[in-house]
PDB file of N, CA and C in Angstrom:
ATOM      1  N   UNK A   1      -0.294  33.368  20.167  1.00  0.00           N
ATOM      2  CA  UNK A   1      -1.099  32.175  20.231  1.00  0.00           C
ATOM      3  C   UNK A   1      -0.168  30.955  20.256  1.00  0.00           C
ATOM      4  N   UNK A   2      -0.482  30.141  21.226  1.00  0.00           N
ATOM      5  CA  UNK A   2       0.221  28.462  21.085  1.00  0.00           C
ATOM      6  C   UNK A   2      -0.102  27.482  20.749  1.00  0.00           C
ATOM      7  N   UNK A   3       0.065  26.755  20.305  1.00  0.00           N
ATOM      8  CA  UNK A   3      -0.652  25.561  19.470  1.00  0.00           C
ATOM      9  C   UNK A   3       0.222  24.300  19.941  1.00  0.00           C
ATOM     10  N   UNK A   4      -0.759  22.964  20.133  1.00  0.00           N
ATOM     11  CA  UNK A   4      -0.084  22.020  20.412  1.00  0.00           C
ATOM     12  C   UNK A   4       0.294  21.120  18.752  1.00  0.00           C
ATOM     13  N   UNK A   5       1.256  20.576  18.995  1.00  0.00           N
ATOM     14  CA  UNK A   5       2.188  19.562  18.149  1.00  0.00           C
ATOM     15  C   UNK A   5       2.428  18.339  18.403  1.00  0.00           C
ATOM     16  N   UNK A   6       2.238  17.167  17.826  1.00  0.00           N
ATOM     17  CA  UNK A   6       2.817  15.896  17.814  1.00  0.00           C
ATOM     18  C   UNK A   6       4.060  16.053  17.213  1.00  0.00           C
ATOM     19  N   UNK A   7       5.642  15.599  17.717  1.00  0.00           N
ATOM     20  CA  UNK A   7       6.649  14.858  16.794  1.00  0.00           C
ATOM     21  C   UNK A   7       6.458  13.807  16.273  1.00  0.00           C
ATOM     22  N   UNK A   8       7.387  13.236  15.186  1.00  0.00           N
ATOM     23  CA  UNK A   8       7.307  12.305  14.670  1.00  0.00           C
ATOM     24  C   UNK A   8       7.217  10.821  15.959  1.00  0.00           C
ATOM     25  N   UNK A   9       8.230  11.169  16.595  1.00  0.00           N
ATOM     26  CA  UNK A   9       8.846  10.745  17.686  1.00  0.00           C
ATOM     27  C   UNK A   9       7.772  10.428  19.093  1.00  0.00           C
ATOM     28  N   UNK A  10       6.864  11.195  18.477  1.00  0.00           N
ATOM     29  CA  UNK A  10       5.322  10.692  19.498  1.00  0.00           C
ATOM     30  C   UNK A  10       5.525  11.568  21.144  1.00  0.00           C
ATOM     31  N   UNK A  11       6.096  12.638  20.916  1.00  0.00           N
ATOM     32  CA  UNK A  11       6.458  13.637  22.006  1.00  0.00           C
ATOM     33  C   UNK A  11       5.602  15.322  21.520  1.00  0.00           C
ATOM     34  N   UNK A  12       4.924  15.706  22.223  1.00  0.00           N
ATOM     35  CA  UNK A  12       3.796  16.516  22.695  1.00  0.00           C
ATOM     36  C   UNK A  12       4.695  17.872  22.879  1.00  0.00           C
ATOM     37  N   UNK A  13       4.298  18.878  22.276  1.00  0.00           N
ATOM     38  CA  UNK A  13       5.013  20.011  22.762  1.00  0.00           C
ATOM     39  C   UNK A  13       3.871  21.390  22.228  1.00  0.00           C
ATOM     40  N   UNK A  14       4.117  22.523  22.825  1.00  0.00           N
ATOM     41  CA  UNK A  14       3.590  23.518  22.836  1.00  0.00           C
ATOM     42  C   UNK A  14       4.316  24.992  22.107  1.00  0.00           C
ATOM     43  N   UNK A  15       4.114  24.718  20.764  1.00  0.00           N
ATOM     44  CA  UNK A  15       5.193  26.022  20.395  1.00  0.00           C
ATOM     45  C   UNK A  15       3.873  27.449  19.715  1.00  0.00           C
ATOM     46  N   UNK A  16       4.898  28.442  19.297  1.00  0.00           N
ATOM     47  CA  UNK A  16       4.078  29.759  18.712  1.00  0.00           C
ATOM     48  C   UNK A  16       3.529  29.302  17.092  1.00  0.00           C
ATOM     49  N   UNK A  17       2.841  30.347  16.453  1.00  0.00           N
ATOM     50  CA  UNK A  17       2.201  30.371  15.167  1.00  0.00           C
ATOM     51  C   UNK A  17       3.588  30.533  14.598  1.00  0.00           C
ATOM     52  N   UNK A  18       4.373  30.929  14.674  1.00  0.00           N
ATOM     53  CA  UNK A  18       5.498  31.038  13.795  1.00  0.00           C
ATOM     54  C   UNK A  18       6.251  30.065  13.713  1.00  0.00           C
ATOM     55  N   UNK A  19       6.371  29.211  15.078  1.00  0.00           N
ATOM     56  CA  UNK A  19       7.166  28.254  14.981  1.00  0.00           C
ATOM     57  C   UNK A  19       6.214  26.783  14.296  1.00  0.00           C
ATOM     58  N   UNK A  20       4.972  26.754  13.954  1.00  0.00           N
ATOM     59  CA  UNK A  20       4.375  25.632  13.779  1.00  0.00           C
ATOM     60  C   UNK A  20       4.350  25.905  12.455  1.00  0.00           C
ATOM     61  N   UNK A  21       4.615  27.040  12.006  1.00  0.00           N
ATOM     62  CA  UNK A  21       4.847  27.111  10.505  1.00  0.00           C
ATOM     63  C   UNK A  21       6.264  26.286   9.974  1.00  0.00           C
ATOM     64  N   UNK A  22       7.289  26.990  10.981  1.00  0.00           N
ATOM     65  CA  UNK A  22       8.672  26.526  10.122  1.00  0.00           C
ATOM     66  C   UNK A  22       8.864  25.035  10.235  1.00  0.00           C
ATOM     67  N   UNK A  23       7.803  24.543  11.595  1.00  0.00           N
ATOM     68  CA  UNK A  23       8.174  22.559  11.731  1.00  0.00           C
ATOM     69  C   UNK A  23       7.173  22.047  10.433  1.00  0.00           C
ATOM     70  N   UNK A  24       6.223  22.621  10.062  1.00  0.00           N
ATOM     71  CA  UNK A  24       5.855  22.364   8.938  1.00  0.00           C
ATOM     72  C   UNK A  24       6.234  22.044   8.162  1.00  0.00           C
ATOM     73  N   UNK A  25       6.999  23.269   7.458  1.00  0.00           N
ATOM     74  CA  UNK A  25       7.842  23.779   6.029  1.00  0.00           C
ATOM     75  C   UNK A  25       8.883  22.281   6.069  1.00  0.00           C
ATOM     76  N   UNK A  26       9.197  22.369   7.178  1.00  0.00           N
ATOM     77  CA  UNK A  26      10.524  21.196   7.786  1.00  0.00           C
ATOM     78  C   UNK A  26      10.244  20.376   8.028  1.00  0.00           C
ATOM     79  N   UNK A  27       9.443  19.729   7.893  1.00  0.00           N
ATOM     80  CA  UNK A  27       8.532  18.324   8.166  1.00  0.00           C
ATOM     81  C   UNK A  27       9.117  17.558   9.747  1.00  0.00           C
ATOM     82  N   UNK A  28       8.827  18.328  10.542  1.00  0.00           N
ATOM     83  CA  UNK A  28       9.495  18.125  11.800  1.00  0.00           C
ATOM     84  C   UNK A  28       8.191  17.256  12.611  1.00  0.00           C
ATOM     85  N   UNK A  29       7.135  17.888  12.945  1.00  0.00           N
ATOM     86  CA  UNK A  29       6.074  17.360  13.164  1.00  0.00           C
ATOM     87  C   UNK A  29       4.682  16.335  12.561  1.00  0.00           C
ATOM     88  N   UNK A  30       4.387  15.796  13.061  1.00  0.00           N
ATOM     89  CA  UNK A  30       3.777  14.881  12.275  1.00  0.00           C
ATOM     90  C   UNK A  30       1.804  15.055  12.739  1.00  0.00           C
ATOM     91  N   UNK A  31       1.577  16.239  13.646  1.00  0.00           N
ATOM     92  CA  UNK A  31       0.199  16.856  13.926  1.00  0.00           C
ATOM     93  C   UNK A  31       0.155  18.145  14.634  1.00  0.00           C
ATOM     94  N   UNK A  32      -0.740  18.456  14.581  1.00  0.00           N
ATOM     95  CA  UNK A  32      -1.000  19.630  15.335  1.00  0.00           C
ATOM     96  C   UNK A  32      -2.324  19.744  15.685  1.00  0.00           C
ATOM     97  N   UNK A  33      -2.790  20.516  17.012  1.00  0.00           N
ATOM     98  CA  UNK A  33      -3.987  20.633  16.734  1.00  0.00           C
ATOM     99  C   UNK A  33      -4.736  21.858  16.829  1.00  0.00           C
ATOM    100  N   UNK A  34      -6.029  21.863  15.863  1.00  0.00           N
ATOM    101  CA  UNK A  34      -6.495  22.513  15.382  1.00  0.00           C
ATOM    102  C   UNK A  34      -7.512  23.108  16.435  1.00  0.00           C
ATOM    103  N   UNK A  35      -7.257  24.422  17.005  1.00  0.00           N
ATOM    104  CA  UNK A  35      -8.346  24.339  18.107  1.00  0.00           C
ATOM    105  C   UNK A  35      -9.898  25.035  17.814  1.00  0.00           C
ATOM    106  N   UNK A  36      -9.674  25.609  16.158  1.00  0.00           N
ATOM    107  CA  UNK A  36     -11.002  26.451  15.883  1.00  0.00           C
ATOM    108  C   UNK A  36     -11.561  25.040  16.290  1.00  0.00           C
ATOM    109  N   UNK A  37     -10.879  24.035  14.897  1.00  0.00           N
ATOM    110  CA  UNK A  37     -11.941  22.751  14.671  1.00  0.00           C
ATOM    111  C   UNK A  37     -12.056  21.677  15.946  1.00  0.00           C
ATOM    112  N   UNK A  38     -11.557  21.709  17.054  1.00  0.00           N
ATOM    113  CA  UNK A  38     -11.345  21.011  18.029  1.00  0.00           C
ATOM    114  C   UNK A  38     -10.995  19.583  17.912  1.00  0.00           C
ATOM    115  N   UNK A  39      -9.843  19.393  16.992  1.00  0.00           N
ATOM    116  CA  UNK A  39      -8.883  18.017  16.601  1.00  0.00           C
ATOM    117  C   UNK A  39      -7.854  18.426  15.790  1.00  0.00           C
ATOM    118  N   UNK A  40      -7.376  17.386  15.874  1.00  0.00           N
ATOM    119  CA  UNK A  40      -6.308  16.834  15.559  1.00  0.00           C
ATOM    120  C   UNK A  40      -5.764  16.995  13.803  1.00  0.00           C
ATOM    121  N   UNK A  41      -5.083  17.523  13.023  1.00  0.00           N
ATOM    122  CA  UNK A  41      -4.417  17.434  12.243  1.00  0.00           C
ATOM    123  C   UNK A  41      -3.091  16.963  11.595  1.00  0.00           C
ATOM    124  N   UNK A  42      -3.890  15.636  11.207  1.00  0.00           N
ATOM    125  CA  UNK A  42      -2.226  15.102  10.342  1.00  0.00           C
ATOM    126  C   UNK A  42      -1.802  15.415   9.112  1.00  0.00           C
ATOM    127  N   UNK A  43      -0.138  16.052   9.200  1.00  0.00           N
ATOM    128  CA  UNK A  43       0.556  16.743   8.219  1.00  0.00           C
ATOM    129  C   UNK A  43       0.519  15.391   7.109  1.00  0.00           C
ATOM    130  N   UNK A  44      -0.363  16.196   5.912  1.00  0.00           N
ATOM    131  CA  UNK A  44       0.045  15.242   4.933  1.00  0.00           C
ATOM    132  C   UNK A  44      -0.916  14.494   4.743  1.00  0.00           C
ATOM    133  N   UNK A  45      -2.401  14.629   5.539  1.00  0.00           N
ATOM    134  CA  UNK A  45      -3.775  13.659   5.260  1.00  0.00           C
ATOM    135  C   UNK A  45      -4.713  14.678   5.110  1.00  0.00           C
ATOM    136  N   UNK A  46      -4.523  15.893   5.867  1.00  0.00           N
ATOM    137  CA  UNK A  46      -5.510  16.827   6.070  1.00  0.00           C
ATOM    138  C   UNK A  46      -5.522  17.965   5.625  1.00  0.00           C
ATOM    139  N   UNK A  47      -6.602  18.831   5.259  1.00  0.00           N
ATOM    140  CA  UNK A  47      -6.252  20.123   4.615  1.00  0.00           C
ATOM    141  C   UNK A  47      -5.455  20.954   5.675  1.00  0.00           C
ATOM    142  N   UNK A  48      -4.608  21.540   4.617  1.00  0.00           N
ATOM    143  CA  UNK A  48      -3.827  22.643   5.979  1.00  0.00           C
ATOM    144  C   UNK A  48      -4.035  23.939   5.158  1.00  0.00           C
ATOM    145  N   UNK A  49      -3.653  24.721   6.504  1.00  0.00           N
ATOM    146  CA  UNK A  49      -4.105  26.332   6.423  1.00  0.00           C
ATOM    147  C   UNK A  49      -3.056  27.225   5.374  1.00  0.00           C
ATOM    148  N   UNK A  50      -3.524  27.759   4.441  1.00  0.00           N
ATOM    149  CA  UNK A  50      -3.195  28.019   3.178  1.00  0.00           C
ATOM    150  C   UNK A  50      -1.666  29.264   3.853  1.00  0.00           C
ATOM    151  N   UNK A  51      -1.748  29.617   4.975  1.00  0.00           N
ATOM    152  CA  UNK A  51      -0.666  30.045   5.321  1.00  0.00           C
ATOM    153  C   UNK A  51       0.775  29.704   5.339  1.00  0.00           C
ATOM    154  N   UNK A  52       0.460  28.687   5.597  1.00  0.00           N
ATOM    155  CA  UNK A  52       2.079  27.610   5.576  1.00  0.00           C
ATOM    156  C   UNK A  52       2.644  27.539   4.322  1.00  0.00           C
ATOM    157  N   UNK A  53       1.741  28.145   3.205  1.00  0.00           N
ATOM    158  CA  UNK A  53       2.519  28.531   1.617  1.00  0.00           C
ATOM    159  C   UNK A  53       3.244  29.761   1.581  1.00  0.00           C
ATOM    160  N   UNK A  54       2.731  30.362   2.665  1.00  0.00           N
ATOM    161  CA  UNK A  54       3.281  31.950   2.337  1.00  0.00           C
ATOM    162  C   UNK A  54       5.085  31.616   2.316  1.00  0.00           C
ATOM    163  N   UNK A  55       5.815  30.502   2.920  1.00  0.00           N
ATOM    164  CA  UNK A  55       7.475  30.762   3.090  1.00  0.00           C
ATOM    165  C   UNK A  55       8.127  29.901   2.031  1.00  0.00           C
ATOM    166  N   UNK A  56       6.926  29.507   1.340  1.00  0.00           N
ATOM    167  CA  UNK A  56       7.760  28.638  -0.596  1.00  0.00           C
ATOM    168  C   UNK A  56       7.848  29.622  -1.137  1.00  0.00           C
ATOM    169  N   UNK A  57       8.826  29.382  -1.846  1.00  0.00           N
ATOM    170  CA  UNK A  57       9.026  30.365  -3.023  1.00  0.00           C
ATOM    171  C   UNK A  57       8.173  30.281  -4.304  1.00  0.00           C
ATOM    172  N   UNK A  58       7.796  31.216  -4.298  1.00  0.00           N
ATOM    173  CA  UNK A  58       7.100  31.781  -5.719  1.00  0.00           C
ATOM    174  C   UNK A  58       7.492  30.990  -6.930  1.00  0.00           C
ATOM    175  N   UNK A  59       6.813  29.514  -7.847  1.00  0.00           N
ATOM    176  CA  UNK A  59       7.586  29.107  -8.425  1.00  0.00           C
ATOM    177  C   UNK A  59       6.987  29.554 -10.063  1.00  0.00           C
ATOM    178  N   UNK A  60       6.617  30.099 -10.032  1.00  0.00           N
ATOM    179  CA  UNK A  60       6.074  30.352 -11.590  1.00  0.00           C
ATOM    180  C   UNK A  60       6.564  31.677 -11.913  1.00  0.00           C
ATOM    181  N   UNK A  61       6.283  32.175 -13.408  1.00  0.00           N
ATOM    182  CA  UNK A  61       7.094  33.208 -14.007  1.00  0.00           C
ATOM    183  C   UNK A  61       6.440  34.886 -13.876  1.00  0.00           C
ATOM    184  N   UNK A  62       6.773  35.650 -13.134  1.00  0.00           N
ATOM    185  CA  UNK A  62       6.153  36.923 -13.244  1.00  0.00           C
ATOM    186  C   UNK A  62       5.118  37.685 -13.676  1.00  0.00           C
ATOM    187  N   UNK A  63       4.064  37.885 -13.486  1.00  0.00           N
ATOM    188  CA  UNK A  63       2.979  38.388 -14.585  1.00  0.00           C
ATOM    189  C   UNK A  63       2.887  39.749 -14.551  1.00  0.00           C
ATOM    190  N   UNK A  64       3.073  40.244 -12.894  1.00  0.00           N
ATOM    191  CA  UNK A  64       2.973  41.471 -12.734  1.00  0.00           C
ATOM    192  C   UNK A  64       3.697  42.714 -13.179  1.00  0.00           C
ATOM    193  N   UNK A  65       3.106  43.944 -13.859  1.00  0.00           N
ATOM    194  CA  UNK A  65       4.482  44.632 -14.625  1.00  0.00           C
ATOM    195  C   UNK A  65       4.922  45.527 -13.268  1.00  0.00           C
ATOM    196  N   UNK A  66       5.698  46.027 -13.265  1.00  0.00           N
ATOM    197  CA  UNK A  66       6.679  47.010 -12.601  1.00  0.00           C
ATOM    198  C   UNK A  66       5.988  48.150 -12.101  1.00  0.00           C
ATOM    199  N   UNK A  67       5.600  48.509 -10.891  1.00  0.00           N
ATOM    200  CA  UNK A  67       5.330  49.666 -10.732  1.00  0.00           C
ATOM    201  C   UNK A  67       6.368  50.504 -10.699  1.00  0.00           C
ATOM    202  N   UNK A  68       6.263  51.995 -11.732  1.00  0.00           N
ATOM    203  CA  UNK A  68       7.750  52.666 -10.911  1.00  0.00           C
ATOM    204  C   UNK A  68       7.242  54.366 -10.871  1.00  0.00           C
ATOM    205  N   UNK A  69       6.970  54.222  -9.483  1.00  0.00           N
ATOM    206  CA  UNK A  69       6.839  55.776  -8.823  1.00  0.00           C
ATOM    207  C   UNK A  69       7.473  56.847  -9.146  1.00  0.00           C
ATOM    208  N   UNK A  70       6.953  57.565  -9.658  1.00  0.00           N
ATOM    209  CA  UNK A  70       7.993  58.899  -9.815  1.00  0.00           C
ATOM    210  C   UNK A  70       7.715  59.755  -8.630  1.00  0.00           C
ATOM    211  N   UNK A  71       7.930  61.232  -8.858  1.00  0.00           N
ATOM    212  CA  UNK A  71       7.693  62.088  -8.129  1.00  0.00           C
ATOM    213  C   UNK A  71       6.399  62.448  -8.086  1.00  0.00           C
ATOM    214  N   UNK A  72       6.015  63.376  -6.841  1.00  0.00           N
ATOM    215  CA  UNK A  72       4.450  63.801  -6.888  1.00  0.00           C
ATOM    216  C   UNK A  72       4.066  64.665  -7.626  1.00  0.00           C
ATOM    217  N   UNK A  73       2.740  64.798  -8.412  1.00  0.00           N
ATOM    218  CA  UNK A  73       3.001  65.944  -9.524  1.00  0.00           C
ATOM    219  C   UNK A  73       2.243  67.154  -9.037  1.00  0.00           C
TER     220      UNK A  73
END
């Protein structure tokens, strides 16, 4: 899938779902648009898609205990 992008710089470009993640993360772009919703999204006014969290790091403390597999019994 391709998605269009505003730069900061006011230049129009056409990149992948992967790449509109990392200009995100990188504050490279300054919109994108949204084609379910048919507009425009500005980074930083508008809700964004809870995906673009998946490449922060985990900042809180562990809760989960350890799974540890043994053999099959």
């Amino acid at each position: 899938m391709t998605i269009r992008v505003q730069y900061h710089n006011g230049v129009y470009d056409i990149v992948s779902a992967a790449t509109l993640q990392r200009l995100i993360i990188n504050g490279k772009i300054k919109k994108f648009y949204r084609y379910s919703e048919r507009r425009w999204v500005t980074i930083g006014v508008d809700p964004m898609r809870k995906g673009a969290q998946v490449l922060a790091p985990y900042a809180q403390a562990e809760r989960r205990s350890p799974q540890i597999f043994g053999p099959p019994s």
